[in-house]
PDB file of N, CA and C in Angstrom:
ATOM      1  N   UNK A   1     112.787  46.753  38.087  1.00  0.00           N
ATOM      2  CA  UNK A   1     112.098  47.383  36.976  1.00  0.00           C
ATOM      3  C   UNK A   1     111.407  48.648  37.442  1.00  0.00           C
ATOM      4  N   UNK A   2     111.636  49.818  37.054  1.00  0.00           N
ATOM      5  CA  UNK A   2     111.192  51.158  37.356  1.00  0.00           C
ATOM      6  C   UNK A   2     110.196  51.398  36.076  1.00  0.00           C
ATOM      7  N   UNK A   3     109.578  50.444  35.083  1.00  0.00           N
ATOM      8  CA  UNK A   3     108.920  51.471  34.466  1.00  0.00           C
ATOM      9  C   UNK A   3     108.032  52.385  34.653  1.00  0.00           C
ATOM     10  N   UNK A   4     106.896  52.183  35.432  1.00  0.00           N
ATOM     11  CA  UNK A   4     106.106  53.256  36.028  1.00  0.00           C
ATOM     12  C   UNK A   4     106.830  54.189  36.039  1.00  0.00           C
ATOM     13  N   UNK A   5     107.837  54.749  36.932  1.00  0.00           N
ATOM     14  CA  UNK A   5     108.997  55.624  36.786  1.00  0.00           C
ATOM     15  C   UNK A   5     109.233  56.816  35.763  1.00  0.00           C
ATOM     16  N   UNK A   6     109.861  55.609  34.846  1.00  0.00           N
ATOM     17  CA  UNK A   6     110.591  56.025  33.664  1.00  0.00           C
ATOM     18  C   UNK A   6     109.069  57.060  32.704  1.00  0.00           C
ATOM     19  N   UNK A   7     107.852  56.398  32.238  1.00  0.00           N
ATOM     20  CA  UNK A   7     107.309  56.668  31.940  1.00  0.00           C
ATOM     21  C   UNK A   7     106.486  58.142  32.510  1.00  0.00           C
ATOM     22  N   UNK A   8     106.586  58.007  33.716  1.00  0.00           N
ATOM     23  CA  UNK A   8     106.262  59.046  34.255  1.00  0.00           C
ATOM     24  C   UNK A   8     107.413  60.754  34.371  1.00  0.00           C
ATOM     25  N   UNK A   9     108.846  60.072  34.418  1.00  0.00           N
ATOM     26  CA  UNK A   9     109.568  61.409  33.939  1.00  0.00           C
ATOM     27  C   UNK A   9     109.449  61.819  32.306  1.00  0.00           C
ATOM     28  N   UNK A  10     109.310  60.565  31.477  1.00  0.00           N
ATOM     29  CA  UNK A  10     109.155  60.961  30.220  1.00  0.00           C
ATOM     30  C   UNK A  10     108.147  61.564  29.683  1.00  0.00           C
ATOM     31  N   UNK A  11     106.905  61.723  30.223  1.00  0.00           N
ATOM     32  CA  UNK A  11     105.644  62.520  30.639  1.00  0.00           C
ATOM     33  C   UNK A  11     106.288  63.521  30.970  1.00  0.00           C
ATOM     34  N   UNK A  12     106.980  63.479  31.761  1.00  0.00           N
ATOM     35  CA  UNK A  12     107.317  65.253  32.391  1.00  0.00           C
ATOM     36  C   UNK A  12     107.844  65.738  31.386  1.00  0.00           C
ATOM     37  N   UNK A  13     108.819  65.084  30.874  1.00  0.00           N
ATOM     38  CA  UNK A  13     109.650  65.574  29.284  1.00  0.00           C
ATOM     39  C   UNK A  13     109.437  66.119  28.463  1.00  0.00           C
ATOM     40  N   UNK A  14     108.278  65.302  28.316  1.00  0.00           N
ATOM     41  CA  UNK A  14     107.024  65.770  26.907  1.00  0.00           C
ATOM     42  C   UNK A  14     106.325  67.180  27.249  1.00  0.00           C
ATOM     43  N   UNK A  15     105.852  66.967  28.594  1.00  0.00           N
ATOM     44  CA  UNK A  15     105.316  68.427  28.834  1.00  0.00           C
ATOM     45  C   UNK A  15     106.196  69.414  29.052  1.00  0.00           C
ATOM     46  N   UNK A  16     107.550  69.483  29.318  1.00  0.00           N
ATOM     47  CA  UNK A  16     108.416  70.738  29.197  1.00  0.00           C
ATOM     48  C   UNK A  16     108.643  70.896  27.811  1.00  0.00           C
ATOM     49  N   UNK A  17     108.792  70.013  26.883  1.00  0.00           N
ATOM     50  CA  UNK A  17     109.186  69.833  26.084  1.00  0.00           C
ATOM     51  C   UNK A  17     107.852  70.848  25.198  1.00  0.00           C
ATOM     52  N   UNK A  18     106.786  70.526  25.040  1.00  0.00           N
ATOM     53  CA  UNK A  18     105.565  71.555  24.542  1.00  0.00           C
ATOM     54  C   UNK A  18     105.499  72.151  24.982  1.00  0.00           C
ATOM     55  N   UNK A  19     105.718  72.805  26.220  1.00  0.00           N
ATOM     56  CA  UNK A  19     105.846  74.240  27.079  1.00  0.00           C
ATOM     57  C   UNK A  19     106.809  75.088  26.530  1.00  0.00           C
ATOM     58  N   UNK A  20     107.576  74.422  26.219  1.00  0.00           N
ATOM     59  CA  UNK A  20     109.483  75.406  25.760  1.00  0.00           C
ATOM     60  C   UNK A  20     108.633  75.733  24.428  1.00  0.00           C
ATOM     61  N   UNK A  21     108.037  74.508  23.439  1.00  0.00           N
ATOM     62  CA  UNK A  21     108.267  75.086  21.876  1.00  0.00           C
ATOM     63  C   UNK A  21     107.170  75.590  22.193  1.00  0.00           C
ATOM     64  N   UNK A  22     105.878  75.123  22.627  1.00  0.00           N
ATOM     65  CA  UNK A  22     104.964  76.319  22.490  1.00  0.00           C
ATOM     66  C   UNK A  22     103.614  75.876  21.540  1.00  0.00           C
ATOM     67  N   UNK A  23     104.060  74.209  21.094  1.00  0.00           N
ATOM     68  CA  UNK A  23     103.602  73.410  20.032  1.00  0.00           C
ATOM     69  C   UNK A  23     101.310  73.473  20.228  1.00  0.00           C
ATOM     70  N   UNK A  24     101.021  73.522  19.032  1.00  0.00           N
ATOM     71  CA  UNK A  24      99.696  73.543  18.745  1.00  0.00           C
ATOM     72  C   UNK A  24      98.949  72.386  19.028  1.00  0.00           C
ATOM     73  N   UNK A  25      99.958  71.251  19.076  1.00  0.00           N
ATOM     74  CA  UNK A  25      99.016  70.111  20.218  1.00  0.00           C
ATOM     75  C   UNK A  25      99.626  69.041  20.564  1.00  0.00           C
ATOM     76  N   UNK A  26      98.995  68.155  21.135  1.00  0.00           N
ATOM     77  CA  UNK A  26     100.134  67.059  21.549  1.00  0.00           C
ATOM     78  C   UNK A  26     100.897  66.455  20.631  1.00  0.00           C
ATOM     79  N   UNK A  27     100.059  66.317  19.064  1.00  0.00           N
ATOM     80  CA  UNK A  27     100.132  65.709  18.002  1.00  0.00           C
ATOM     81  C   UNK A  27     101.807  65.835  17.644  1.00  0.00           C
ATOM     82  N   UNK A  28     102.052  67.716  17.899  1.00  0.00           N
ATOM     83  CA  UNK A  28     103.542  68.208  17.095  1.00  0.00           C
ATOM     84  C   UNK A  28     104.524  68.327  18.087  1.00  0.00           C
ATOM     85  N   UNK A  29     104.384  67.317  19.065  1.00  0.00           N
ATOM     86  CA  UNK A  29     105.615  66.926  20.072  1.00  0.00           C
ATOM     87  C   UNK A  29     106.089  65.688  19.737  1.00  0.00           C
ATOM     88  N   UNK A  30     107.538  66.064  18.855  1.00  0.00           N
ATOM     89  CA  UNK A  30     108.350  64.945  18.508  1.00  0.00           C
ATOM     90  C   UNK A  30     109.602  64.483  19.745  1.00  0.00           C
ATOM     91  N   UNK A  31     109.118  63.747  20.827  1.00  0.00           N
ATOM     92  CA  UNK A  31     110.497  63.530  21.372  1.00  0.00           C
ATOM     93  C   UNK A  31     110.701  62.238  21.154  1.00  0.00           C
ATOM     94  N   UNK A  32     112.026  61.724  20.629  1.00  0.00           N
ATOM     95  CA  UNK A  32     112.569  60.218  21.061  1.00  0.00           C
ATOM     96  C   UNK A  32     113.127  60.039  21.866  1.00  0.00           C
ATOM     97  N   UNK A  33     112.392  58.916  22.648  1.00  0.00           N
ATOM     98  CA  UNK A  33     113.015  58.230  23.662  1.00  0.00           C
ATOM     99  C   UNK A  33     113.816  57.550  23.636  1.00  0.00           C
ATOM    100  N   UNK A  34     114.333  56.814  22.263  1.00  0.00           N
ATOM    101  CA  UNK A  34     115.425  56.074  21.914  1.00  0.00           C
ATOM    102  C   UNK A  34     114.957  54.602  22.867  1.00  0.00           C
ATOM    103  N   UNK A  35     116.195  53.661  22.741  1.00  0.00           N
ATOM    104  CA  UNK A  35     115.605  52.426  22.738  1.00  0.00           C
ATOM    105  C   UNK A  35     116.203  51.747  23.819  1.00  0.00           C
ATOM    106  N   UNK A  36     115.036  51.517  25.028  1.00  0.00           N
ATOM    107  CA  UNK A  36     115.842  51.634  25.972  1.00  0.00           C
ATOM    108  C   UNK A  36     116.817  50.162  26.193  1.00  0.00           C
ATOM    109  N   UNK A  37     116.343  48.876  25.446  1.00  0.00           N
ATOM    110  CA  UNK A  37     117.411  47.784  25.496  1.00  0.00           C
ATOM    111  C   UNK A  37     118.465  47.633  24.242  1.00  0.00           C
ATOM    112  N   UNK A  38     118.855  48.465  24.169  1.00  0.00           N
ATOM    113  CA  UNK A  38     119.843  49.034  23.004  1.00  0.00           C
ATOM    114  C   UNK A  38     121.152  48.716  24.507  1.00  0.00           C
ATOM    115  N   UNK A  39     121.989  47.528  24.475  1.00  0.00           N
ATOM    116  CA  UNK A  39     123.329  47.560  24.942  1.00  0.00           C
ATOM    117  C   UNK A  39     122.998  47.162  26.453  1.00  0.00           C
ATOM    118  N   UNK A  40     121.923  46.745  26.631  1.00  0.00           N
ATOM    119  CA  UNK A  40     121.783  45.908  27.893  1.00  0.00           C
ATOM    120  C   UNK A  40     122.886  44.621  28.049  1.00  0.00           C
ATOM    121  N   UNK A  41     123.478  44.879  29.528  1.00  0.00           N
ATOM    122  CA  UNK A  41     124.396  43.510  29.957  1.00  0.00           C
ATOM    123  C   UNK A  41     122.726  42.583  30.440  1.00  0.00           C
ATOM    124  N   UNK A  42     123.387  41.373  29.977  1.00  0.00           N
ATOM    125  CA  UNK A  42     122.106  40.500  31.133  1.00  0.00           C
ATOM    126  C   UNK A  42     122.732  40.305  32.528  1.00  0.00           C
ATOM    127  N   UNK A  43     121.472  39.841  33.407  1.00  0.00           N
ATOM    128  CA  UNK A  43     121.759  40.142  34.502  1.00  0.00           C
ATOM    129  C   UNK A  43     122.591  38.721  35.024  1.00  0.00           C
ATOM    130  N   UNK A  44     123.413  39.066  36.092  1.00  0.00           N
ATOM    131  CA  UNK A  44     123.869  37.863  36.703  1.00  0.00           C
ATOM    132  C   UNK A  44     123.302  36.217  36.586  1.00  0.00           C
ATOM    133  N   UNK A  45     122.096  35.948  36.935  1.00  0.00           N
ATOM    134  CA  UNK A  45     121.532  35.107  36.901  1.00  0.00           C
ATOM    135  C   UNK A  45     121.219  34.574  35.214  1.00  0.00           C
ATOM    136  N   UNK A  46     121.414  35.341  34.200  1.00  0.00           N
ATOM    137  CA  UNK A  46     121.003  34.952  33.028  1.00  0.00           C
ATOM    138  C   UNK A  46     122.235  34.699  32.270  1.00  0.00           C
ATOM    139  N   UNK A  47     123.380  34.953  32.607  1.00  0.00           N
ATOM    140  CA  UNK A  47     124.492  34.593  32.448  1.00  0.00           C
ATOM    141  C   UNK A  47     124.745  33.070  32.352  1.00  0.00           C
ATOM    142  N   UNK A  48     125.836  32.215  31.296  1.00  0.00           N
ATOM    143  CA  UNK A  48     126.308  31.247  31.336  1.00  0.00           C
ATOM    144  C   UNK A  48     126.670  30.726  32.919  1.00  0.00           C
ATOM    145  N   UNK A  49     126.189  29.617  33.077  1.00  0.00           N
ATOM    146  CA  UNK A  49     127.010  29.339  34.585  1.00  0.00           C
ATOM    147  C   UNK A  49     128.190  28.192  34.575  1.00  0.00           C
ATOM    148  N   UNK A  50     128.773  28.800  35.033  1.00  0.00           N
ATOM    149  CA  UNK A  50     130.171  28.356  35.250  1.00  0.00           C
ATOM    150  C   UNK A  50     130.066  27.181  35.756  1.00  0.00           C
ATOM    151  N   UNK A  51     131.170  26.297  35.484  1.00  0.00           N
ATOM    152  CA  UNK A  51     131.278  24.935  35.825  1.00  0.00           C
ATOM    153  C   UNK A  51     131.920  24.724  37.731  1.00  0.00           C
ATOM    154  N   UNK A  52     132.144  25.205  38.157  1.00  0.00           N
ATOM    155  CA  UNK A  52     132.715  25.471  39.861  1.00  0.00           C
ATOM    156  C   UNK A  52     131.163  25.745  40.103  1.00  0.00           C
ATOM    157  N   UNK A  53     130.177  25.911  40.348  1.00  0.00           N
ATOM    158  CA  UNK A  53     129.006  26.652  40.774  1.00  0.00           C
ATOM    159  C   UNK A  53     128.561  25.920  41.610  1.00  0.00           C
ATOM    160  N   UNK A  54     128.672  26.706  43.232  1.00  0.00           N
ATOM    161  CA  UNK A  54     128.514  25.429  44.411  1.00  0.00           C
ATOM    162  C   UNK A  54     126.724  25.436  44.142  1.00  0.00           C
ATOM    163  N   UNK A  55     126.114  24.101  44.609  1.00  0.00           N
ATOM    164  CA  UNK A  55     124.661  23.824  44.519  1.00  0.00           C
ATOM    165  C   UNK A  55     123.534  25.344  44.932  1.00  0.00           C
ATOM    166  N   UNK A  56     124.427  25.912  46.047  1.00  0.00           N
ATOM    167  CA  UNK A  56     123.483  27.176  47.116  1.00  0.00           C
ATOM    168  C   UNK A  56     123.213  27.891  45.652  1.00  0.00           C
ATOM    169  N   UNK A  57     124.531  28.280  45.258  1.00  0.00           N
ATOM    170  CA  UNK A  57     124.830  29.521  44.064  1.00  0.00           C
ATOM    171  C   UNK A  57     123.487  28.886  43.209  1.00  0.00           C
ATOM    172  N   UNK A  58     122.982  27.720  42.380  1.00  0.00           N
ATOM    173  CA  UNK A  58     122.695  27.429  41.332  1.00  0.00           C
ATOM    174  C   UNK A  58     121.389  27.451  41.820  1.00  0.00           C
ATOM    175  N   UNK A  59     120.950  27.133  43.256  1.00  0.00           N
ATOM    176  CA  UNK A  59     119.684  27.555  43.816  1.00  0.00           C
ATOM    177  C   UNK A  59     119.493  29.080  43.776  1.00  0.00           C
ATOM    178  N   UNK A  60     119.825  29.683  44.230  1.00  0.00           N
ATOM    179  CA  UNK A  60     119.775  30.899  44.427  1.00  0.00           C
ATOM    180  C   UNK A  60     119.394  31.501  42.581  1.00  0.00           C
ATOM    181  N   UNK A  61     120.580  31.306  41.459  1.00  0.00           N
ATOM    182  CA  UNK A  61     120.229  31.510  40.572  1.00  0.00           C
ATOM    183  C   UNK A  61     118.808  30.828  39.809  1.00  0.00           C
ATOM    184  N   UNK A  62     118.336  30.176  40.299  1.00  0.00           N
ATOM    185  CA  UNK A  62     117.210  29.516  39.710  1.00  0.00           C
ATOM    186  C   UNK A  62     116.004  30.157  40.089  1.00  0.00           C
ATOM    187  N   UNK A  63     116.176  30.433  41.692  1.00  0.00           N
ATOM    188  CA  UNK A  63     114.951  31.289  42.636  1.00  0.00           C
ATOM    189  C   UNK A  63     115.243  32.784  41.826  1.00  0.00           C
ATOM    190  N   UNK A  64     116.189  33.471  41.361  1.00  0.00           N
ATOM    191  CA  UNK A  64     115.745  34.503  40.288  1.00  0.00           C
ATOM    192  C   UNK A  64     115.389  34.698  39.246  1.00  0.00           C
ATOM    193  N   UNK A  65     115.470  33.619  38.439  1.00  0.00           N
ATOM    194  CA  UNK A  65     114.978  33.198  36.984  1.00  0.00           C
ATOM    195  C   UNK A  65     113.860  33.484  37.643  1.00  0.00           C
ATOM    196  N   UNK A  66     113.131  32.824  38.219  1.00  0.00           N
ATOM    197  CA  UNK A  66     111.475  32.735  38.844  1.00  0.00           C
ATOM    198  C   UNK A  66     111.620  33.506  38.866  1.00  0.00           C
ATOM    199  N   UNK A  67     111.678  34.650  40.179  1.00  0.00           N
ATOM    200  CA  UNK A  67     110.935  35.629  39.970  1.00  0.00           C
ATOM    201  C   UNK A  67     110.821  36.816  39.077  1.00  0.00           C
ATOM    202  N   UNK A  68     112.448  36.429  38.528  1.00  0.00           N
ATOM    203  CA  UNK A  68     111.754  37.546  37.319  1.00  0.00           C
ATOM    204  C   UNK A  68     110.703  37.123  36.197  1.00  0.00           C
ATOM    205  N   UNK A  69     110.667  35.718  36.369  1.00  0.00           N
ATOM    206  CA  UNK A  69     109.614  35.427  35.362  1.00  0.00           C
ATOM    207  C   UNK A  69     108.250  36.036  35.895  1.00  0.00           C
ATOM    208  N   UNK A  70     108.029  35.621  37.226  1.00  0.00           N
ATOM    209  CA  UNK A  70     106.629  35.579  37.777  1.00  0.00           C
ATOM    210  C   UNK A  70     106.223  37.564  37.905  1.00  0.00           C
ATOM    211  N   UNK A  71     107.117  38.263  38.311  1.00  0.00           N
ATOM    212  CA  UNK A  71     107.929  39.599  37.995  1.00  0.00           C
ATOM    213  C   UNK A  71     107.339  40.400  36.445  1.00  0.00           C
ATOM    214  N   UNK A  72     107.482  39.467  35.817  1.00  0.00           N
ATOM    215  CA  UNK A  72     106.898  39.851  34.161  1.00  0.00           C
ATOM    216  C   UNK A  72     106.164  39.561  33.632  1.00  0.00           C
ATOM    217  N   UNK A  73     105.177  38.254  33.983  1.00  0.00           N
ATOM    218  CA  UNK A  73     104.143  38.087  33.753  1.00  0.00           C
ATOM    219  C   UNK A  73     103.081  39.154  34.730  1.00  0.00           C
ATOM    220  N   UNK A  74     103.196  39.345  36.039  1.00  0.00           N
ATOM    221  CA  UNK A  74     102.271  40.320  36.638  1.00  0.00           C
ATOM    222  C   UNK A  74     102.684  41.818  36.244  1.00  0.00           C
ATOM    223  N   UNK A  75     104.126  41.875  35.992  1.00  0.00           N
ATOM    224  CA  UNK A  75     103.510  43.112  34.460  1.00  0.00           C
ATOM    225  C   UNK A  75     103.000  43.680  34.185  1.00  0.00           C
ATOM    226  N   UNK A  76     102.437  42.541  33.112  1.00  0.00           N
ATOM    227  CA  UNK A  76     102.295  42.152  31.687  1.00  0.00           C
ATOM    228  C   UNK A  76     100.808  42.042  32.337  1.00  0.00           C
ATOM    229  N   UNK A  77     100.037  41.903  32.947  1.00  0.00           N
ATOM    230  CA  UNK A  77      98.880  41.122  33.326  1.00  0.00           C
ATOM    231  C   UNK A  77      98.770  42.686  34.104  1.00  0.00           C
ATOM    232  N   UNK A  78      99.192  43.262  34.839  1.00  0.00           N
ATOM    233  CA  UNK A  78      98.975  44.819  35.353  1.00  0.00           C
ATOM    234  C   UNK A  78      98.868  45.982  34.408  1.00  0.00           C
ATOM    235  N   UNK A  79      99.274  45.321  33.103  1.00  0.00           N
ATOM    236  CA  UNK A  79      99.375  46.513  32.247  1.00  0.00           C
ATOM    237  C   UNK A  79      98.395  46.517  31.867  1.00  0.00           C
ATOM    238  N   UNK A  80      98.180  44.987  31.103  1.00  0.00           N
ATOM    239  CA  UNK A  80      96.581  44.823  30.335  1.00  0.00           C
ATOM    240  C   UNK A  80      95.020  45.233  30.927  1.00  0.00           C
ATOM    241  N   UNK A  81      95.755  45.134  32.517  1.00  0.00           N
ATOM    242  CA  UNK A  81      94.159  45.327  33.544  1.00  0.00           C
ATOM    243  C   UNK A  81      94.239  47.034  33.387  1.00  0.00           C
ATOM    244  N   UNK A  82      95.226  47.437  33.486  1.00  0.00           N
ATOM    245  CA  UNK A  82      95.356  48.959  33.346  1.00  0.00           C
ATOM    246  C   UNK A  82      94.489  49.734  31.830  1.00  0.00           C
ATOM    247  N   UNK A  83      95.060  48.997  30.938  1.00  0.00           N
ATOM    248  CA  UNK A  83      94.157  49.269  29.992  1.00  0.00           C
ATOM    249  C   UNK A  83      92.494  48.879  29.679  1.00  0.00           C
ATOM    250  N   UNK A  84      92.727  47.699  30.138  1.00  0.00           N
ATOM    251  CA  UNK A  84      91.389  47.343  30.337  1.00  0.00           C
ATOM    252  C   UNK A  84      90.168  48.539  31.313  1.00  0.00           C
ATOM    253  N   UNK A  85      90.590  48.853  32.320  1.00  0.00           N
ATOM    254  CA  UNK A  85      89.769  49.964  32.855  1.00  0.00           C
ATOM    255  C   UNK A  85      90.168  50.924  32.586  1.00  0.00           C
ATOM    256  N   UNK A  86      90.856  51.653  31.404  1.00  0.00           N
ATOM    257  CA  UNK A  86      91.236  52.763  31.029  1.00  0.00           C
ATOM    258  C   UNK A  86      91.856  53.564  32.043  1.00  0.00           C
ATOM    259  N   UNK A  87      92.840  53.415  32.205  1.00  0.00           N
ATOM    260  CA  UNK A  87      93.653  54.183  33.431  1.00  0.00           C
ATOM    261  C   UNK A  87      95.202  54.487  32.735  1.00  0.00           C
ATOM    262  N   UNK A  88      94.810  54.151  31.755  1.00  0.00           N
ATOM    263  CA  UNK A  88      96.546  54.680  31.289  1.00  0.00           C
ATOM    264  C   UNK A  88      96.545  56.084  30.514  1.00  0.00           C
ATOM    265  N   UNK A  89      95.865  56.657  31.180  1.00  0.00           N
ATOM    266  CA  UNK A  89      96.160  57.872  30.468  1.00  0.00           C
ATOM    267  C   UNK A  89      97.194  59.255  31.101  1.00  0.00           C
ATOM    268  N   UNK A  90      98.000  60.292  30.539  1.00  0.00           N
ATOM    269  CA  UNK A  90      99.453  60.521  31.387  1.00  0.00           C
ATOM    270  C   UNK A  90      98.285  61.246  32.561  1.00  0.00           C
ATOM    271  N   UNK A  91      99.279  61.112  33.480  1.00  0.00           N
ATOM    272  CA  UNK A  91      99.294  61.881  34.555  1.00  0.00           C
ATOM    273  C   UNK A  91      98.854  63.451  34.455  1.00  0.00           C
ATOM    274  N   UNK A  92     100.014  64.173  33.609  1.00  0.00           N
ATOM    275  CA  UNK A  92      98.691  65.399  33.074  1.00  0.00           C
ATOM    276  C   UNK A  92      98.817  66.194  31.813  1.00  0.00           C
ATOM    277  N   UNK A  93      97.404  65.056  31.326  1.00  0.00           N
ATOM    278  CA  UNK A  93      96.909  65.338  30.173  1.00  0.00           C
ATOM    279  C   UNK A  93      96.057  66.741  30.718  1.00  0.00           C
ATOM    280  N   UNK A  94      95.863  66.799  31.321  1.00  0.00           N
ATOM    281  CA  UNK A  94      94.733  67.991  31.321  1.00  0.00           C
ATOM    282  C   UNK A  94      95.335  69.006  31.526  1.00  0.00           C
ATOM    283  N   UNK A  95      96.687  69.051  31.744  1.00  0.00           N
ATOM    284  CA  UNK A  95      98.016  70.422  31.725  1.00  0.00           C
ATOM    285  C   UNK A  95      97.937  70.242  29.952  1.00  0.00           C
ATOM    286  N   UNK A  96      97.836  69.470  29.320  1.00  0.00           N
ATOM    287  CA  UNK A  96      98.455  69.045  27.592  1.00  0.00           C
ATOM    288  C   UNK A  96      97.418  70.287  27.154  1.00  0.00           C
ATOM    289  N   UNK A  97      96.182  69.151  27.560  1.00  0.00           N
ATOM    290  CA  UNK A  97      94.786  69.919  26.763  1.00  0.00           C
ATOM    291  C   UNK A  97      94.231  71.343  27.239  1.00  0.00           C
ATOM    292  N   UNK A  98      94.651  71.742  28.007  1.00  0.00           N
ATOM    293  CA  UNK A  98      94.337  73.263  28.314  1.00  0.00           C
ATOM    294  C   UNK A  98      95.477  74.072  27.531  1.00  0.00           C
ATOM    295  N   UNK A  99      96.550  73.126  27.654  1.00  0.00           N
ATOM    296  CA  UNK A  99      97.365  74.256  26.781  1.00  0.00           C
ATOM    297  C   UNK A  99      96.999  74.702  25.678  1.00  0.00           C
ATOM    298  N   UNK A 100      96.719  73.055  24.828  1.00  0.00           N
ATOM    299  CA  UNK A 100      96.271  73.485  23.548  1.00  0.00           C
ATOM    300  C   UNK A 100      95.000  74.429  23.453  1.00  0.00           C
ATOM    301  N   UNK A 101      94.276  74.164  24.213  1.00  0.00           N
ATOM    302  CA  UNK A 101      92.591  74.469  24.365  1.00  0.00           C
ATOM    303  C   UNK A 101      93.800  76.470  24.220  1.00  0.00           C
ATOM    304  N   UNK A 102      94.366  76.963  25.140  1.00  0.00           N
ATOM    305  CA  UNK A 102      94.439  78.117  25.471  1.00  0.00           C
ATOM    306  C   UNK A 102      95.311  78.759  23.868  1.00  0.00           C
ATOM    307  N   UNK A 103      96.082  77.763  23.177  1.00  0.00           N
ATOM    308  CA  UNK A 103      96.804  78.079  21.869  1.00  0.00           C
ATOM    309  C   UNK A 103      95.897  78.307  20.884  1.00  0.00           C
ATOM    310  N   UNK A 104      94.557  77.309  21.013  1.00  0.00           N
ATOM    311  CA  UNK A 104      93.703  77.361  19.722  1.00  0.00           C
ATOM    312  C   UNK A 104      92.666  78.716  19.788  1.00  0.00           C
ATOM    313  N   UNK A 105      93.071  79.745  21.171  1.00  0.00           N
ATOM    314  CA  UNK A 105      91.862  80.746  21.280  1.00  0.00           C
ATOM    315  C   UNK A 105      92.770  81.306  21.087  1.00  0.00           C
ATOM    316  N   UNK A 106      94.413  81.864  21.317  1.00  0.00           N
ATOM    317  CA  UNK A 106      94.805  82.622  20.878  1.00  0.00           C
ATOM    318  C   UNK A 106      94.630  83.102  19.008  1.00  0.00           C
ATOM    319  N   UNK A 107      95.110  81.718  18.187  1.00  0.00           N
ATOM    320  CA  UNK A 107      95.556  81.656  16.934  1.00  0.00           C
ATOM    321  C   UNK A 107      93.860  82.375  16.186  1.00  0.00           C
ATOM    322  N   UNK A 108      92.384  82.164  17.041  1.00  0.00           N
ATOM    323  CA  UNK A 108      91.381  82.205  16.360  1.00  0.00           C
ATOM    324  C   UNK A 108      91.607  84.044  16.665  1.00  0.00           C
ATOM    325  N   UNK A 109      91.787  84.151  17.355  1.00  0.00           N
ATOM    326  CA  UNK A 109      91.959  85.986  17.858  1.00  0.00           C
ATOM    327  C   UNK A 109      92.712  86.312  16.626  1.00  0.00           C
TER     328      UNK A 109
END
């Protein structure tokens, strides 16, 4: 799972993306991200298991069920603590808000 990642180039996105148009605030930056489990295969382990499946194989698949469970609950539990101390805010907002800050002194000129 890369979301940290993902979220963080899509941040970058957004800010080229209001840099190119030139937009009056964060508000009039329309990008879609579209959806990112739109046509997901599941993964190996979540797959039907086959009737041949030596015991190792069915261990092995079971020890990944876990951890992706345990995997998504700390998350899910990292996200909420994230919000909880207010730390989710992008990376740089303060590139966003100067822009605007520098658009709204032009337009008053």
């Amino acid at each position: 799972m890369a979301t940290h990642t993902v979220m963080d180039e899509r941040t970058k996105a957004a800010l080229k993306v209001a840099y190119q148009q030139g937009v009056g605030g964060a508000e009039d930056v329309d990008v879609d991200f579209g959806d990112d489990d739109q046509n997901v295969e599941p993964l190996w382990f979540e797959q039907p298991v086959p009737d041949d499946e030596t015991a190792s194989v069915t261990a092995l698949r079971y020890t990944c069920k876990a951890g992706a469970g345990v995997l998504h609950v700390l998350d899910t539990v990292g996200e909420w603590l994230a919000a909880f101390f207010g730390i989710t805010t992008p990376r740089y907002q303060y590139v966003l808000d100067d822009l605007i800050a520098r658009q709204r002194e032009v337009e008053r000129a």
